[in-house]
Protein backbone atom coordinates (compact mmCIF):
# COMPACT_ATOMS: atom_id res chain seq x y z
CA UNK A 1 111.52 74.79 80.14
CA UNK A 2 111.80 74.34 83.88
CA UNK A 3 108.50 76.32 85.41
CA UNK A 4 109.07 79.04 87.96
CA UNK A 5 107.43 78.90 91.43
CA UNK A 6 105.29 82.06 91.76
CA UNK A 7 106.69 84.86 94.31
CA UNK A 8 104.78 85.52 97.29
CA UNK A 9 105.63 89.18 97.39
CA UNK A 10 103.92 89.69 93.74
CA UNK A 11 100.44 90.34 93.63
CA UNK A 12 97.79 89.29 90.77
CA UNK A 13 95.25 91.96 90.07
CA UNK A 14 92.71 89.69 87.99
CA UNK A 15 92.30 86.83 90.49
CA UNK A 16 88.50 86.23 91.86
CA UNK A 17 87.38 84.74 95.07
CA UNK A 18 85.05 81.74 95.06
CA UNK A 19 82.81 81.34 98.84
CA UNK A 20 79.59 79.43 99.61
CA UNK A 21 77.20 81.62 101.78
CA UNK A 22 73.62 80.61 102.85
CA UNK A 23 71.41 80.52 99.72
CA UNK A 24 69.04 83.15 98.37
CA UNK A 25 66.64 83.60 95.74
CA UNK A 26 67.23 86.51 93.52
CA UNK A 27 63.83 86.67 92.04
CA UNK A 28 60.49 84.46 92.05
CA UNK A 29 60.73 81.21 90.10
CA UNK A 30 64.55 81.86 89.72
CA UNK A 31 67.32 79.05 90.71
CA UNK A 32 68.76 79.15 94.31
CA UNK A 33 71.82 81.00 94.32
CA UNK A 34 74.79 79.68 97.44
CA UNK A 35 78.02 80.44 95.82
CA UNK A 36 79.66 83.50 94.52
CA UNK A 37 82.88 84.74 92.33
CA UNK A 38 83.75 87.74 92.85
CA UNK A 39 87.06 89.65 91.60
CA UNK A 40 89.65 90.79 94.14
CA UNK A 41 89.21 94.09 94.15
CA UNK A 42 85.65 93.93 95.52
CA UNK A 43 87.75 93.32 99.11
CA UNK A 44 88.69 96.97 99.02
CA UNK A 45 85.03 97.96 98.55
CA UNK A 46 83.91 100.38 101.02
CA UNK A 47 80.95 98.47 101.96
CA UNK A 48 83.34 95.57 102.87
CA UNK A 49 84.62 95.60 106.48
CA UNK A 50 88.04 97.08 106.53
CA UNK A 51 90.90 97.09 106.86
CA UNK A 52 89.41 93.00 107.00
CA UNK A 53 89.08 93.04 103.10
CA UNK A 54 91.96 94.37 102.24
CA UNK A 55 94.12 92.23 104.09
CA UNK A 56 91.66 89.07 102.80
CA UNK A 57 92.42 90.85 99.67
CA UNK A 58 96.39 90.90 100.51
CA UNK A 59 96.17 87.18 100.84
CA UNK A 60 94.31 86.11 98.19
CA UNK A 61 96.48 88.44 95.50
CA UNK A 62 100.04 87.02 96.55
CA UNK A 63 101.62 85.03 94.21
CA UNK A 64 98.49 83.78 92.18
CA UNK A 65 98.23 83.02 88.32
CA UNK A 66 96.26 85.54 86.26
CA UNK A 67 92.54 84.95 86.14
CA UNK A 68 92.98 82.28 89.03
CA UNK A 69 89.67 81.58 90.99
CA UNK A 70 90.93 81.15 94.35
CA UNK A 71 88.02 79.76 96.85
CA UNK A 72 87.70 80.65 100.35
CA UNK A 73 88.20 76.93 101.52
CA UNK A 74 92.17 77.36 99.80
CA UNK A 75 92.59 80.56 101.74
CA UNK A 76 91.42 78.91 105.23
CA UNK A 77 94.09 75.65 104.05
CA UNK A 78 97.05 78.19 103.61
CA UNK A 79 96.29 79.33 106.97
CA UNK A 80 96.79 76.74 108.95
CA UNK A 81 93.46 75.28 108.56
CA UNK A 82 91.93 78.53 109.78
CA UNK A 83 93.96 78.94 112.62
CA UNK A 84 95.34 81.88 111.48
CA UNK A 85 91.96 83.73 110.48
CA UNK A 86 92.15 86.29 113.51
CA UNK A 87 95.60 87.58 112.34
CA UNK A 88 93.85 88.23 108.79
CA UNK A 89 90.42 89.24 109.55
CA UNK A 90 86.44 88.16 110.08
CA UNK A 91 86.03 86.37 107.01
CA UNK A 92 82.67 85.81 108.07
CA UNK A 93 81.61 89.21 108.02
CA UNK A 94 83.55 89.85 104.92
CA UNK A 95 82.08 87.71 102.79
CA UNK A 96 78.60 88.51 104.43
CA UNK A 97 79.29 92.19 102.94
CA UNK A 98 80.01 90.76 99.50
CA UNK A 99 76.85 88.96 99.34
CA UNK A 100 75.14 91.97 100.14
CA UNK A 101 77.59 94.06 97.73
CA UNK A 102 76.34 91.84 94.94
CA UNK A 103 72.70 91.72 95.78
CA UNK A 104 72.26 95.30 95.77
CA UNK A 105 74.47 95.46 92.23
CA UNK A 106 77.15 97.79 93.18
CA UNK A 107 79.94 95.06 91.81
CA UNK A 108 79.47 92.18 89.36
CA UNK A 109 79.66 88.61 90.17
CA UNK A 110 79.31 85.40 89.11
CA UNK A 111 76.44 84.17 90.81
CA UNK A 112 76.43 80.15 91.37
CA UNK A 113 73.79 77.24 92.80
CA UNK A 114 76.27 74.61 92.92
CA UNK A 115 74.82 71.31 93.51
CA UNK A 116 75.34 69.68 97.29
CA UNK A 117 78.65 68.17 96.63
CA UNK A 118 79.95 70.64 94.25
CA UNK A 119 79.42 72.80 97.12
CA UNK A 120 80.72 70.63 99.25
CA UNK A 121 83.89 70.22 97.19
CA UNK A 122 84.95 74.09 97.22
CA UNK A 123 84.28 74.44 100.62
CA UNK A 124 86.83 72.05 101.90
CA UNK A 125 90.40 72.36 101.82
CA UNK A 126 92.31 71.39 98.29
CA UNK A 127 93.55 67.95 99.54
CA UNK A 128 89.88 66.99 101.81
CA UNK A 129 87.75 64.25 100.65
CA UNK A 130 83.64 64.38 100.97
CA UNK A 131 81.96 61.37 101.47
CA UNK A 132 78.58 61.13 99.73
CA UNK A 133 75.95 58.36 100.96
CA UNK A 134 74.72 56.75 97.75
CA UNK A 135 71.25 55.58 98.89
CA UNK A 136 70.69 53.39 95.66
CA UNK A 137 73.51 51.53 95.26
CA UNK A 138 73.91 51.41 99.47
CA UNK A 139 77.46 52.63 100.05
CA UNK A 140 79.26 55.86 100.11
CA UNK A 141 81.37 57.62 97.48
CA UNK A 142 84.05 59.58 98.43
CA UNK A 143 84.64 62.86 96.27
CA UNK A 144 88.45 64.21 96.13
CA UNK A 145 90.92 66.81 95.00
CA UNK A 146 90.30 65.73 91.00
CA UNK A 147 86.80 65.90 91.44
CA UNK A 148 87.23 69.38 93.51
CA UNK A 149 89.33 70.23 90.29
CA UNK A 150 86.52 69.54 87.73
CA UNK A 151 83.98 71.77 89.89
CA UNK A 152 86.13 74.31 89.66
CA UNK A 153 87.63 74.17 86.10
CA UNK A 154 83.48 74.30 85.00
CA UNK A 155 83.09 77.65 87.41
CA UNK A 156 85.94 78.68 85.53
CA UNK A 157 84.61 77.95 82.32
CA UNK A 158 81.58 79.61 83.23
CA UNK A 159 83.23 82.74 84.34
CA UNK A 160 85.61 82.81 80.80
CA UNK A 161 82.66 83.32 78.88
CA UNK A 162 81.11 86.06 81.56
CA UNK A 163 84.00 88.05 81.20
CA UNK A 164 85.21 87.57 77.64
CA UNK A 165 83.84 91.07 76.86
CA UNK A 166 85.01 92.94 80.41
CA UNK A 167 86.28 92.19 83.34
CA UNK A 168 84.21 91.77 86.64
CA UNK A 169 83.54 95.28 88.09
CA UNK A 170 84.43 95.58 91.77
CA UNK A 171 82.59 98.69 92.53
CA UNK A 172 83.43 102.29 92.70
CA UNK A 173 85.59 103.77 95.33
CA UNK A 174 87.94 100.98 96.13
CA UNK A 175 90.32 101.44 99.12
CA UNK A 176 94.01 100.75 98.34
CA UNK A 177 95.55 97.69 98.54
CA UNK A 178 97.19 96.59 102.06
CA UNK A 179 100.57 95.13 101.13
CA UNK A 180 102.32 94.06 104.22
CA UNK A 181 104.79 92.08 103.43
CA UNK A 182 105.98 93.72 99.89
């Protein structure tokens, strides 16, 4: 059965956004914490810097698979290597907002402390290669798009089983959606 390429102008409700930010501790004795998943809808979160999110949001909706984790690295790649970030919004600021959106509970998240290349991995683009000095064996690895892949198939696995029994909650009194282009 010959597969279908996915139409930009259709949007994806249950898609999530995956972005590194500078780590925190939520609690004494508890694991750092530099990544986050959050679903698209906390973009349109009133505590988000608009109409920034909702555009974000625009972007990251069109054309996507159901339950795709999309990370912020892909969305900088599909715009000309971040070029076109001023036409979209301060992404920067954005997902500043959702950090502190999630720290002060008013959405759910997945909460991550990716190890340094994990890391690494999701916050380069989806064909960029890391290069890892390997002290012990004196040479470098380099880390790729399969290895990218795996990092995120685990978060993905990891985020199944958080929302087997609901849904991540984006918060209460969402903006609407900004659809452009539809």
């Amino acid at each position: 059965m010959p597969q279908t390429e996915p139409n930009p102008a259709v949007r994806t409700t249950n898609v999530y956004l995956l972005f590194a930010h500078e780590p925190y501790y939520p609690g004494p004795g508890t694991q750092e914490i530099n990544t986050t998943v959050v679903a698209a809808g906390s973009l349109l979160h009133p505590q988000v810097l608009q109409p920034d999110g909702a555009r974000i949001h625009d972007l990251l909706t069109q054309g996507r698979q159901p339950g795709e984790i999309i990370p912020l690295s892909t969305l900088t790649h599909e715009l000309n290597g971040g070029a076109d970030w001023p036409t979209i919004g301060d992404w920067e600021q954005v997902t500043t907002d959702l950090v502190q959106l999630v720290r002060s509970g008013n959405c759910d998240a997945l909460s991550l402390g990716l190890p340094e290349i994990a890391r690494a991995l999701v916050c380069s683009g989806p064909h960029s290669h890391v290069r890892a000095y390997d002290a012990a064996a004196n040479e470098f690895i380099v880390y790729g798009p399969t290895e990218r892949a795996a990092v995120l198939t685990e978060v993905d696995v990891f985020l199944t089983s958080l929302v087997t029994e609901h849904d991540l909650w984006p918060g209460d009194g969402l903006h609407q959606p900004y659809f452009p282009h539809a």
